[in-house]
N, C-alpha and C. Protein backbone atom coordinates (compact mmCIF):
# COMPACT_ATOMS: atom_id res chain seq x y z
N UNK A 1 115.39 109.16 92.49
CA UNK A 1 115.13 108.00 91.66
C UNK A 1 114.44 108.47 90.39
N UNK A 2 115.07 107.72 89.09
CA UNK A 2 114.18 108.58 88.08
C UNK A 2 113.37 107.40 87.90
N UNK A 3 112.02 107.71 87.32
CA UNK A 3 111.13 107.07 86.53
C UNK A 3 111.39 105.67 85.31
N UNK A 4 112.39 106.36 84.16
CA UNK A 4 112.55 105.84 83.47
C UNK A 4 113.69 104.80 84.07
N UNK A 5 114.65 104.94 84.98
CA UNK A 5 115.64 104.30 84.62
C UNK A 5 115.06 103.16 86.01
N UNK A 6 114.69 103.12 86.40
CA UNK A 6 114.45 102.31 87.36
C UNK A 6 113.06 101.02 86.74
N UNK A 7 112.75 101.54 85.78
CA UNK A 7 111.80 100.96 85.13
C UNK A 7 112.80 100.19 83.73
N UNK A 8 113.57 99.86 83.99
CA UNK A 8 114.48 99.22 83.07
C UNK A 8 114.43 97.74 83.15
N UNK A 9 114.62 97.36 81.54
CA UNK A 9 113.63 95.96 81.18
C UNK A 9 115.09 94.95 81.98
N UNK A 10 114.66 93.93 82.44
CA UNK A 10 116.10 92.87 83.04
C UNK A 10 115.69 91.72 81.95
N UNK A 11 117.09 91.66 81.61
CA UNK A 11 116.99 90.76 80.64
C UNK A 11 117.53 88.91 80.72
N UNK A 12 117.24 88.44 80.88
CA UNK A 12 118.30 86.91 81.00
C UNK A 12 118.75 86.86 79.80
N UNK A 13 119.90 86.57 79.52
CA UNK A 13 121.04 86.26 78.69
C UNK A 13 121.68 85.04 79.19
N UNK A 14 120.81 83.63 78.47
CA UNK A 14 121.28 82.60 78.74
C UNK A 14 122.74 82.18 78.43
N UNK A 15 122.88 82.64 77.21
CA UNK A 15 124.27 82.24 76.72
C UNK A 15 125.46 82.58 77.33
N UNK A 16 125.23 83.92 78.14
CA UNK A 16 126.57 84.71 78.81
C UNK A 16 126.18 84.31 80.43
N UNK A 17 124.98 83.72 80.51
CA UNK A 17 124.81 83.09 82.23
C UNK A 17 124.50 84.40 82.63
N UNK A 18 123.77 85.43 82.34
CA UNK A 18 124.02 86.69 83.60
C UNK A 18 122.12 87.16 83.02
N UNK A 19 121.57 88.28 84.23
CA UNK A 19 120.61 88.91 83.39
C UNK A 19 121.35 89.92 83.95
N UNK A 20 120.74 91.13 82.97
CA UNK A 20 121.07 92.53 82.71
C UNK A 20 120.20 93.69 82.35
N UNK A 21 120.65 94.86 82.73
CA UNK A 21 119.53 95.68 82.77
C UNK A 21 120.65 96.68 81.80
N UNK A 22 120.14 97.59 80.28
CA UNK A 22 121.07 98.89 79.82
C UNK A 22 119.90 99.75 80.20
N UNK A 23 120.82 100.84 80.65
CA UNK A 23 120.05 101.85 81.00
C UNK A 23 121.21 103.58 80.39
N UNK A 24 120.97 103.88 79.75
CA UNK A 24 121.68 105.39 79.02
C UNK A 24 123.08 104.37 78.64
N UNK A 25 123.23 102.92 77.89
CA UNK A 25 124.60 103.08 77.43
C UNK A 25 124.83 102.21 78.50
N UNK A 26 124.42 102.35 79.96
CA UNK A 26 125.20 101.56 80.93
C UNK A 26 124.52 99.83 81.46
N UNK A 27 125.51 99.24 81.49
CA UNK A 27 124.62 97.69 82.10
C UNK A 27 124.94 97.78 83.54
N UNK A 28 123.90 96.90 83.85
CA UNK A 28 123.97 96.17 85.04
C UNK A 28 123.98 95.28 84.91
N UNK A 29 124.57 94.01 85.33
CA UNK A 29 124.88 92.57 85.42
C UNK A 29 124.66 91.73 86.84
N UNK A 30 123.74 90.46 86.73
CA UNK A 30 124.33 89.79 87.57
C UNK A 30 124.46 88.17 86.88
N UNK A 31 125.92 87.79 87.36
CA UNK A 31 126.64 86.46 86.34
C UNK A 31 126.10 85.32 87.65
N UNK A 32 126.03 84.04 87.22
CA UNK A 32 125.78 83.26 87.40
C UNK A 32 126.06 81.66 86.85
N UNK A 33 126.68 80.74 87.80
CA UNK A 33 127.00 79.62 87.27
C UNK A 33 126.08 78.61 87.31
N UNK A 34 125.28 77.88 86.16
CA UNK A 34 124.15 76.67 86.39
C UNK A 34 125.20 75.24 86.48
N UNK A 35 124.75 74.26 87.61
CA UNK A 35 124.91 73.05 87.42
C UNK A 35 124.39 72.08 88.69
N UNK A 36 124.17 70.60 87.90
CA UNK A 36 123.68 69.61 89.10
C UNK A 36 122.34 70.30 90.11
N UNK A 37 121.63 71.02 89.30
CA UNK A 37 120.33 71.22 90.24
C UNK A 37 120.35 72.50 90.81
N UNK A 38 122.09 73.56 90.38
CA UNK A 38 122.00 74.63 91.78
C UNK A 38 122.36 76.35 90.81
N UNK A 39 121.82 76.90 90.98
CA UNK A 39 122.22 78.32 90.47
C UNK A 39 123.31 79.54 90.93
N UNK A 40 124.53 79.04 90.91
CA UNK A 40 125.33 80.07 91.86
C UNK A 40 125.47 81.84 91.59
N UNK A 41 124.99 82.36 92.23
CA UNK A 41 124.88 83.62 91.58
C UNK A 41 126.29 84.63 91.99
N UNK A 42 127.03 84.46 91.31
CA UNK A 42 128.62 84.65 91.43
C UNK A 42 128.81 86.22 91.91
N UNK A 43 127.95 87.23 90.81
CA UNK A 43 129.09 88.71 91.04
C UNK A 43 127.82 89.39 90.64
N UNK A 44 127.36 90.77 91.12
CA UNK A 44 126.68 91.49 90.88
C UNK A 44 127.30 92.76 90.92
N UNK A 45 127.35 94.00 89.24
CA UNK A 45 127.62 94.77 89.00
C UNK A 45 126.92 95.93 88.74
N UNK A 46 126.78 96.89 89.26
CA UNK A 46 125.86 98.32 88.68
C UNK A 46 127.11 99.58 88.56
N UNK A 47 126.87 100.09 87.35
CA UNK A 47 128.07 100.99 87.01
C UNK A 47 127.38 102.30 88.21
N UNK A 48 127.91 103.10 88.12
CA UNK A 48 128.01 104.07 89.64
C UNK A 48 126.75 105.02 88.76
N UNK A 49 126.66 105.28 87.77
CA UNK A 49 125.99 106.41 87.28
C UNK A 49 124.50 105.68 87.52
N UNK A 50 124.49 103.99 87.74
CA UNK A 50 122.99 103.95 88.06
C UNK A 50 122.96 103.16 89.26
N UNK A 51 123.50 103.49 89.87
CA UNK A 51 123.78 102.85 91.79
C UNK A 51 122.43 103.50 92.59
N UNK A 52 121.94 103.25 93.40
CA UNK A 52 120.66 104.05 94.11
C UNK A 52 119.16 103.95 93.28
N UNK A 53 119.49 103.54 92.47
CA UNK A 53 118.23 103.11 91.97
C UNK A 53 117.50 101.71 92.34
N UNK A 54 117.77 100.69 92.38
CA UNK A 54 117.32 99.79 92.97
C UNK A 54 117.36 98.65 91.76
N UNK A 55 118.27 99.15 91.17
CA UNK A 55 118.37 97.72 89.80
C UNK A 55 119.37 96.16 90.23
N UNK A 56 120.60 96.43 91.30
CA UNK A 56 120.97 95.33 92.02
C UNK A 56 119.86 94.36 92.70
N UNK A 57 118.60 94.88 93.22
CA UNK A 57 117.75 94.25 93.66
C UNK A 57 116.94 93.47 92.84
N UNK A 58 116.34 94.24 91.64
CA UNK A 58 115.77 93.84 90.84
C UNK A 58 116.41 92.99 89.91
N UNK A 59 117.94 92.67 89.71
CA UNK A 59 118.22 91.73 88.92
C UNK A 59 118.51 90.68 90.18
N UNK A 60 118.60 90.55 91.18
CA UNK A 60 118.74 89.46 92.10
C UNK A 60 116.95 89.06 91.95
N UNK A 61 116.38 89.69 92.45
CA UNK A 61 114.62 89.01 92.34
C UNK A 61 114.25 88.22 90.79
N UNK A 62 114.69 88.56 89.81
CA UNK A 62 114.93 88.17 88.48
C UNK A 62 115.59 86.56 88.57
N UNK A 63 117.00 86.72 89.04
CA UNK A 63 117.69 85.42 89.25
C UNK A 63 116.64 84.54 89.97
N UNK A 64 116.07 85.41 91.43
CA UNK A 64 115.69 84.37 92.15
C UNK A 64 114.33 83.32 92.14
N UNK A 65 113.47 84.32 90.80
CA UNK A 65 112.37 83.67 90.22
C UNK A 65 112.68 82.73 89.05
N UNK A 66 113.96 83.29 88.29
CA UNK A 66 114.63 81.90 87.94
C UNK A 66 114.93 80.80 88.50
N UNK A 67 115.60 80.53 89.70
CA UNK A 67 115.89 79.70 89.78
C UNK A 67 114.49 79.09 90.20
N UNK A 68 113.45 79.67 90.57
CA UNK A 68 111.99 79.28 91.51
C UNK A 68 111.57 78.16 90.44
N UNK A 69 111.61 79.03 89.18
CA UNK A 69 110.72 78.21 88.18
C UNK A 69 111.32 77.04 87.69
N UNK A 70 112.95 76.83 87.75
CA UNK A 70 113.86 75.82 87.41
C UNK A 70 114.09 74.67 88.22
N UNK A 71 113.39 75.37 89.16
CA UNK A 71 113.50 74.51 90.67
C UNK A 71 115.12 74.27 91.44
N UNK A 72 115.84 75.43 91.32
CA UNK A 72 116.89 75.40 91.58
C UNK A 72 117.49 75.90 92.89
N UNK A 73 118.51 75.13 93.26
CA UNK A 73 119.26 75.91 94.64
C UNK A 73 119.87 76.97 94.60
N UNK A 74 119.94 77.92 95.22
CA UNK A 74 120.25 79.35 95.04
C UNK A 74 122.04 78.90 96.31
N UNK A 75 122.91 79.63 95.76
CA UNK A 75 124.04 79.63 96.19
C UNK A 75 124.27 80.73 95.78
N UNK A 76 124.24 81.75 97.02
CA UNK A 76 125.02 83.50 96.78
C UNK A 76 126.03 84.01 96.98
N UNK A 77 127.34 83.11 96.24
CA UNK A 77 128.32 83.24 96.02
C UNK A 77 128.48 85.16 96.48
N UNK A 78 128.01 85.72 95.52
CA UNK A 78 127.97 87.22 95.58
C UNK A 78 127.73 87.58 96.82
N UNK A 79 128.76 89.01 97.75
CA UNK A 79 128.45 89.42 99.16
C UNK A 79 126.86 89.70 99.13
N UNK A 80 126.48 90.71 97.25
CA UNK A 80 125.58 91.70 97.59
C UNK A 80 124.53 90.82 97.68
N UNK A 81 124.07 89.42 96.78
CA UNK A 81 123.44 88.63 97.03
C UNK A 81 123.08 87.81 98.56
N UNK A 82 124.49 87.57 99.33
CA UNK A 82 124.18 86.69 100.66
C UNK A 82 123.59 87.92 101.45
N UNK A 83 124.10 88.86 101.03
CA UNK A 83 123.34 90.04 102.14
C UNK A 83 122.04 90.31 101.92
N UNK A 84 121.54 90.63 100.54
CA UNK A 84 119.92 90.39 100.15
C UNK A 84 119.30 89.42 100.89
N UNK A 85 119.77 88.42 100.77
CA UNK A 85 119.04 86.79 101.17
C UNK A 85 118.90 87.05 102.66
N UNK A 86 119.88 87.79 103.23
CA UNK A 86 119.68 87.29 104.61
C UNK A 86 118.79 88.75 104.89
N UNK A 87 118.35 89.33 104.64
CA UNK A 87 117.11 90.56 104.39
C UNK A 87 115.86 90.21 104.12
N UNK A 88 116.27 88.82 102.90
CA UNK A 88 114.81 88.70 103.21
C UNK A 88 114.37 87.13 102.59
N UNK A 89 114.87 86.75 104.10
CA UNK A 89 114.86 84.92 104.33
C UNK A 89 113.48 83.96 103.48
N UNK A 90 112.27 84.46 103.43
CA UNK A 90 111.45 84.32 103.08
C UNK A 90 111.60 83.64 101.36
N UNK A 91 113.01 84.63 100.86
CA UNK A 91 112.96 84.57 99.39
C UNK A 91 114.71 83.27 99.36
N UNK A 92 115.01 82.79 100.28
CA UNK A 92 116.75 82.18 100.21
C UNK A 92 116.30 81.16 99.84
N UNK A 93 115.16 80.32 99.72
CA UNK A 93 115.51 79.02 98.86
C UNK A 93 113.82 78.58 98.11
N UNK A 94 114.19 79.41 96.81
CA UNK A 94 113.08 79.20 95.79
C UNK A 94 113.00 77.93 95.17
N UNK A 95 113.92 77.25 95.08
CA UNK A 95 113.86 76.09 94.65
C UNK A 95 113.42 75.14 95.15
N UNK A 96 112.78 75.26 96.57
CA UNK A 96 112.47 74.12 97.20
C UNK A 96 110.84 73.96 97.57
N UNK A 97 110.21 74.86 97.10
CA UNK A 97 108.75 75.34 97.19
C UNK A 97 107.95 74.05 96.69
């Protein structure tokens, strides 16, 4: 794991629905559809050169304090997302706190 790249800023990009992390040139993405109260978090992408670092996680915890503060239902459309959630149940429905 390097230092720098794992320490990479996640960004929300309201306009394109996704937050994202560049790291050397490369993004990470995770897209997301807002409506009627619920946040669907559709597709989560990490290009291979920064896989093992732990940035899929960190842009799902990103989404999922979004939706916390929006007060929104989390729908994890995404495998890598329903599989997070069910890892760690504690965090599957921020919106309802």
């Amino acid at each position: 794991m390097h230092r720098d790249e794992t320490a990479a800023e996640i960004r929300h990009d309201v306009a394109a629905r996704r937050f994202e992390s560049e790291t050397g040139g490369h993004v990470a993405v995770l897209d997301y559809e807002r409506a009627d109260g619920e946040i669907a978090l559709t597709h989560t992408f990490v290009p291979p050169e920064l896989r093992g670092r732990g940035l899929a996680e960190r842009l799902v915890r990103a989404a999922l304090d979004f939706a916390r503060r929006e007060k929104l239902r989390v729908n994890p459309v995404c495998s890598y997302v329903a599989t997070f959630l069910q890892r760690h149940p504690e965090l599957a429905k921020p919106g309802e706190e």
